[in-house]
Protein backbone atom coordinates (compact mmCIF):
# COMPACT_ATOMS: atom_id res chain seq x y z
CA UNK A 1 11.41 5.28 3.16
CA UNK A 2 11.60 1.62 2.74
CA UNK A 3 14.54 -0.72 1.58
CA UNK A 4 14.85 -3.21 -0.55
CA UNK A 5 14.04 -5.86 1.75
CA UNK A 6 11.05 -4.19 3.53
CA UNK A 7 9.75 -3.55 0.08
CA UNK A 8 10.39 -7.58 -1.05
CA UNK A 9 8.64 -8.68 2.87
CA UNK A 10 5.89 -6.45 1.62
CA UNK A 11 5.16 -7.59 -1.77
CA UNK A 12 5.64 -11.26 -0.73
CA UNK A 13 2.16 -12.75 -0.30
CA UNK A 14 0.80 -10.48 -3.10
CA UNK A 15 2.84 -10.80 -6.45
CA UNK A 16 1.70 -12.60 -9.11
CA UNK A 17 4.50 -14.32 -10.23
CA UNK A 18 8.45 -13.59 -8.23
CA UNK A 19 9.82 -10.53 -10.50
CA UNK A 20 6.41 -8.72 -10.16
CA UNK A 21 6.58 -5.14 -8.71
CA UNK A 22 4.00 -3.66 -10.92
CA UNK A 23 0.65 -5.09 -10.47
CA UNK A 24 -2.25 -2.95 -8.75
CA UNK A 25 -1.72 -5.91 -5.69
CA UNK A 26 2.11 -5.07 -5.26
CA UNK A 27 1.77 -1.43 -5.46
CA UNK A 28 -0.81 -1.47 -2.76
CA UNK A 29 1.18 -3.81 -0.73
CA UNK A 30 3.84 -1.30 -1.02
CA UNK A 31 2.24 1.46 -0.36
CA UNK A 32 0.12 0.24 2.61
CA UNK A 33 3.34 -0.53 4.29
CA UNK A 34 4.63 3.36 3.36
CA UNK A 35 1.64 4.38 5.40
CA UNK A 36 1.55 2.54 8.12
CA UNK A 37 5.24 3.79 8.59
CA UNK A 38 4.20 7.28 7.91
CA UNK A 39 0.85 7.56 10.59
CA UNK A 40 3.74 6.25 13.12
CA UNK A 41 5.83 8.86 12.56
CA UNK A 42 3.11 11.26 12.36
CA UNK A 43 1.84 10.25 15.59
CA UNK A 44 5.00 11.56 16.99
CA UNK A 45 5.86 14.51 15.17
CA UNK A 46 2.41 15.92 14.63
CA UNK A 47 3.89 19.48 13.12
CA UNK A 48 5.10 17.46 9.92
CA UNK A 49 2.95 19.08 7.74
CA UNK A 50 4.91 18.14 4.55
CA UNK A 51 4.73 14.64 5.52
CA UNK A 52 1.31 15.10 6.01
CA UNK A 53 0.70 16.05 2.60
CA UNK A 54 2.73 13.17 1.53
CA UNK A 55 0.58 10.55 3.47
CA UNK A 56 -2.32 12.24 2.18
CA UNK A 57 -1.28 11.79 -2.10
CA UNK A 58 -0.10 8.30 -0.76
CA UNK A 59 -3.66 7.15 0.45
CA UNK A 60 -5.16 8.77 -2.66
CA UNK A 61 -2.80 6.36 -4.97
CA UNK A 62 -3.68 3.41 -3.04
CA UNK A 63 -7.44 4.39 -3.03
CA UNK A 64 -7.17 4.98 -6.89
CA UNK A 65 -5.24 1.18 -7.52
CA UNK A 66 -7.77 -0.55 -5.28
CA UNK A 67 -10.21 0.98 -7.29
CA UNK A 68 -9.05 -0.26 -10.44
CA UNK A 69 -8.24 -3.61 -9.25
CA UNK A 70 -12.28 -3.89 -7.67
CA UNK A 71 -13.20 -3.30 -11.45
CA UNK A 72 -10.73 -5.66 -13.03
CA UNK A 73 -11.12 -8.73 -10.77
CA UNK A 74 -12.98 -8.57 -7.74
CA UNK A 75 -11.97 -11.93 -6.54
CA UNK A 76 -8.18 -10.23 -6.26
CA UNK A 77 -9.60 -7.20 -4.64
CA UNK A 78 -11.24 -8.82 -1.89
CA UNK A 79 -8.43 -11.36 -1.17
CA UNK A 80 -6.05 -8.39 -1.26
CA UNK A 81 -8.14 -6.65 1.39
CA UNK A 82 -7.95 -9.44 3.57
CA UNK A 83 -4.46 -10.18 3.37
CA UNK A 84 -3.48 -7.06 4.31
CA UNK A 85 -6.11 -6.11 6.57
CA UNK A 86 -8.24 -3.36 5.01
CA UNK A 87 -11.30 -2.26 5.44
CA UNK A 88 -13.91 -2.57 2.60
């Protein structure tokens, strides 16, 4: 789980304006760093099967917000992929 503060690092460089936690580029900022947390602790308990399951609905919302952000405005999508280091 992330705080406040990891959450506000997170959504730094993407947000649109400074109150913005809603945007496709925020949520994926946010939920990017919920995985990356996630596959670490994974990596050490590898019998988390719950968590598993909860990584798994996690990288199907991000996949499903990139998605919709590639059809809205490509431009965004592919600077958002490079800020935060995804793969196309």
């Amino acid at each position: 789980m992330l705080s406040k503060r990891q959450k506000a690092n997170a959504m730094k460089d993407v947000q649109r304006h400074d109150s913005d936690t809603g945007s496709p580029e925020s949520q994926v900022a946010i939920l990017t760093r919920r995985i990356n947390e996630l596959s670490t602790h994974l990596r050490k308990n590898a019998k988390d099967f719950h968590s598993r399951r909860g990584l798994l609905q996690m990288v199907a919302n991000r996949r499903k917000h990139l998605k919709y952000l590639e059809r809205k405005d490509r431009k965004a999508y592919e600077a958002l992929l490079k800020k935060l280091g995804l793969k196309k």
